[in-house]
C-alpha atoms as a PDB file:
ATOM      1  CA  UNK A   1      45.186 -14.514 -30.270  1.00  0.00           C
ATOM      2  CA  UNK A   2      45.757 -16.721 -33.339  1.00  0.00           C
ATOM      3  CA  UNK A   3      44.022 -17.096 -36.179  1.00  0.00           C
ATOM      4  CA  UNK A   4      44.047 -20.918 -34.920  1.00  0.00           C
ATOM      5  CA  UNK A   5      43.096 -19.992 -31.769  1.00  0.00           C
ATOM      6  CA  UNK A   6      40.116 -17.739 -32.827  1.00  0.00           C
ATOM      7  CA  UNK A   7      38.772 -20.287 -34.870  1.00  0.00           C
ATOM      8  CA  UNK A   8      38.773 -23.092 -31.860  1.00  0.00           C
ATOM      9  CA  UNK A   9      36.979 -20.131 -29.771  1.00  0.00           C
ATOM     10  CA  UNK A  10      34.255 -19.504 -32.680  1.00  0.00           C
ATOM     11  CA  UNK A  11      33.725 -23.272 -32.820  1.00  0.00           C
ATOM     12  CA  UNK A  12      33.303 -23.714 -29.135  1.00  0.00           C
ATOM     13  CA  UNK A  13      30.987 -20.881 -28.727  1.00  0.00           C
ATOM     14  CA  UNK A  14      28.279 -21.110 -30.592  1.00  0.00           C
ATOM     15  CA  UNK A  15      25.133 -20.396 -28.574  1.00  0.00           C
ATOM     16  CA  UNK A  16      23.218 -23.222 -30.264  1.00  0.00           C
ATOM     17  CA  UNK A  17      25.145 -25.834 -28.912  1.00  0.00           C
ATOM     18  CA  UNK A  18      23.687 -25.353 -25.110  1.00  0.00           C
ATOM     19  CA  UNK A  19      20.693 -27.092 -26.739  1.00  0.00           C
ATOM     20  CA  UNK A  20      22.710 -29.815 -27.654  1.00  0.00           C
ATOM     21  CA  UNK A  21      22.238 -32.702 -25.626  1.00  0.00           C
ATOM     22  CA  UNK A  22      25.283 -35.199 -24.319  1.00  0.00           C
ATOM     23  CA  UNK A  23      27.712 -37.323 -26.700  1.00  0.00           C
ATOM     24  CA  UNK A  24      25.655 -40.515 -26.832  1.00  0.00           C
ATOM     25  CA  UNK A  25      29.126 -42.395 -26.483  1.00  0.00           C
ATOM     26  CA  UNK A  26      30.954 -40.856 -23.778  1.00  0.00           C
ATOM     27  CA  UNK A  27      28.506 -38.247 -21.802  1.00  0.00           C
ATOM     28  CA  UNK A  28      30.963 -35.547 -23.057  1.00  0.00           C
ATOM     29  CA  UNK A  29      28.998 -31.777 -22.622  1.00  0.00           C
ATOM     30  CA  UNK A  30      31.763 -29.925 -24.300  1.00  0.00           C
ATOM     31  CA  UNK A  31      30.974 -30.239 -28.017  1.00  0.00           C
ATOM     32  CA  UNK A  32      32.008 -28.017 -30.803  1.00  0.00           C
ATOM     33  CA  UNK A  33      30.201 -26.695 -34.118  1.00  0.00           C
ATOM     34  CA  UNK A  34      32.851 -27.737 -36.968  1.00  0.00           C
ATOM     35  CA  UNK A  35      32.726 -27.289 -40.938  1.00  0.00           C
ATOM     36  CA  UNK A  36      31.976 -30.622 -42.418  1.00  0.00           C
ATOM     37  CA  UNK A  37      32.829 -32.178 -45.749  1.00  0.00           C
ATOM     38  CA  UNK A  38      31.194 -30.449 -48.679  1.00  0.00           C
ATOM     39  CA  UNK A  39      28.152 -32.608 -49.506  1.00  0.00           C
ATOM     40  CA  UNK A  40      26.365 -33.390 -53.044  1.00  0.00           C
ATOM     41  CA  UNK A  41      23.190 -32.789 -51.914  1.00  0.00           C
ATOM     42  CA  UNK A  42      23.835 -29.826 -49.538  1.00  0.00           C
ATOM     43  CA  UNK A  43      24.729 -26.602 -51.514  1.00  0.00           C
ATOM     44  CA  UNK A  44      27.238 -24.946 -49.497  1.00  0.00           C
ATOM     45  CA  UNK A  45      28.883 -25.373 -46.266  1.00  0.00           C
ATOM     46  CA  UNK A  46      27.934 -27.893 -43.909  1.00  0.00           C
ATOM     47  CA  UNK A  47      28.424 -27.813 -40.296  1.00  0.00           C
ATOM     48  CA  UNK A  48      28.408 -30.554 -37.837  1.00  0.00           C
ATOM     49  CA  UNK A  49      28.670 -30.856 -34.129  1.00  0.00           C
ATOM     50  CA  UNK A  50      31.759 -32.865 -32.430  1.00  0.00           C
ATOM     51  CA  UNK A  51      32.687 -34.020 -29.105  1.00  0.00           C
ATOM     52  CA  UNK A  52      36.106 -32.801 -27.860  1.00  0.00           C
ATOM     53  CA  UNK A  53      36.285 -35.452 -25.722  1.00  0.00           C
ATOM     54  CA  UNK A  54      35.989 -38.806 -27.591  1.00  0.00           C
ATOM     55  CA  UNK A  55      35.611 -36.853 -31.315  1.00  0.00           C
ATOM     56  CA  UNK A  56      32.647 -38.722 -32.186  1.00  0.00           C
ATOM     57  CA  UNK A  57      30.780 -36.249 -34.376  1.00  0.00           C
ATOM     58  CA  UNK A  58      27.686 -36.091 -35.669  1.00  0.00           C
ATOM     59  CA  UNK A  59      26.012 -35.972 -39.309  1.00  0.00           C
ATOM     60  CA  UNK A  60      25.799 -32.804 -41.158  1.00  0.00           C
ATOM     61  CA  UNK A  61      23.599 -30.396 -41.666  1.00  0.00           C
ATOM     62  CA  UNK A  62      23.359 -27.024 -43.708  1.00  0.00           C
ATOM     63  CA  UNK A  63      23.206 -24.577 -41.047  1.00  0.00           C
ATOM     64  CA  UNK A  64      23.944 -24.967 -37.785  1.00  0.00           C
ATOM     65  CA  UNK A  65      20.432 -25.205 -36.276  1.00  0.00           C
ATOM     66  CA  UNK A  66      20.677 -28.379 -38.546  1.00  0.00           C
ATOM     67  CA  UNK A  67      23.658 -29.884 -37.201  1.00  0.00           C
ATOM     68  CA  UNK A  68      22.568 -29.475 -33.660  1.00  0.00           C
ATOM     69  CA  UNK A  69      19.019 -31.054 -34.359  1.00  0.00           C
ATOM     70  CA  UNK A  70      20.498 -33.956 -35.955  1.00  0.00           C
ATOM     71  CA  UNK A  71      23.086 -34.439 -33.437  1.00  0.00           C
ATOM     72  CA  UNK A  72      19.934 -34.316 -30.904  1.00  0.00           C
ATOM     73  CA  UNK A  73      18.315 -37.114 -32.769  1.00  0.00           C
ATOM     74  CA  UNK A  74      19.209 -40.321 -33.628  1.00  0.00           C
ATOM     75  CA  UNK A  75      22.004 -40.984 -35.817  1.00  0.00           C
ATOM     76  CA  UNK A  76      24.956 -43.009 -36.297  1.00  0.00           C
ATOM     77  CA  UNK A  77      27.980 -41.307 -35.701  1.00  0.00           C
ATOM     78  CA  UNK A  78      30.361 -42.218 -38.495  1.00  0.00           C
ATOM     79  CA  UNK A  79      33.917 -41.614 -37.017  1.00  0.00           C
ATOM     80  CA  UNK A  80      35.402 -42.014 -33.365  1.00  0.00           C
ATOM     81  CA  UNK A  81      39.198 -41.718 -32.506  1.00  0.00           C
ATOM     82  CA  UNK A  82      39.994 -45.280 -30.892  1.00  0.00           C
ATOM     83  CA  UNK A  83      37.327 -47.251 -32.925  1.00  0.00           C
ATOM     84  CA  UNK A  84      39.394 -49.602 -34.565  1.00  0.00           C
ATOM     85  CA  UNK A  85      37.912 -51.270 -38.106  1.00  0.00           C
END
């Protein structure tokens, strides 16, 4: 397998995400865990959950039992493929 494809496996598998709930946009249930954009108030990596089906993703979070409770909450996705500004 790829180095490519490994990585798109890893993302997709993560056990946390069956708590995940839904995309609030689209009802998509296949969501990934994704590295998100280095943060100046999060030492580290981030991680963030995203929807493989519209790519709405959620907000980040340190860890990855961080991502997936603040995708379960509320929050306002910041980036969707066809929203147009």
């Amino acid at each position: 397998m790829s180095k490519e494809g490994e990585a798109l496996e890893k993302a997709y598998s993560n056990r946390l995400l069956l708590s995940a709930r839904a995309c609030p946009f689209c009802g998509g249930e296949t969501l990934g865990m994704f590295p998100g954009p280095p943060s100046p108030i999060m030492p580290g990596d981030t991680l963030r959950v995203v929807c493989s089906q519209c790519l709405c993703h959620g907000p980040i979070g340190e860890s990855a039992q961080r991502a997936v409770a603040k995708w379960n909450g509320d929050f306002n996705p910041t980036h969707r493929k066809n929203d147009i500004a």
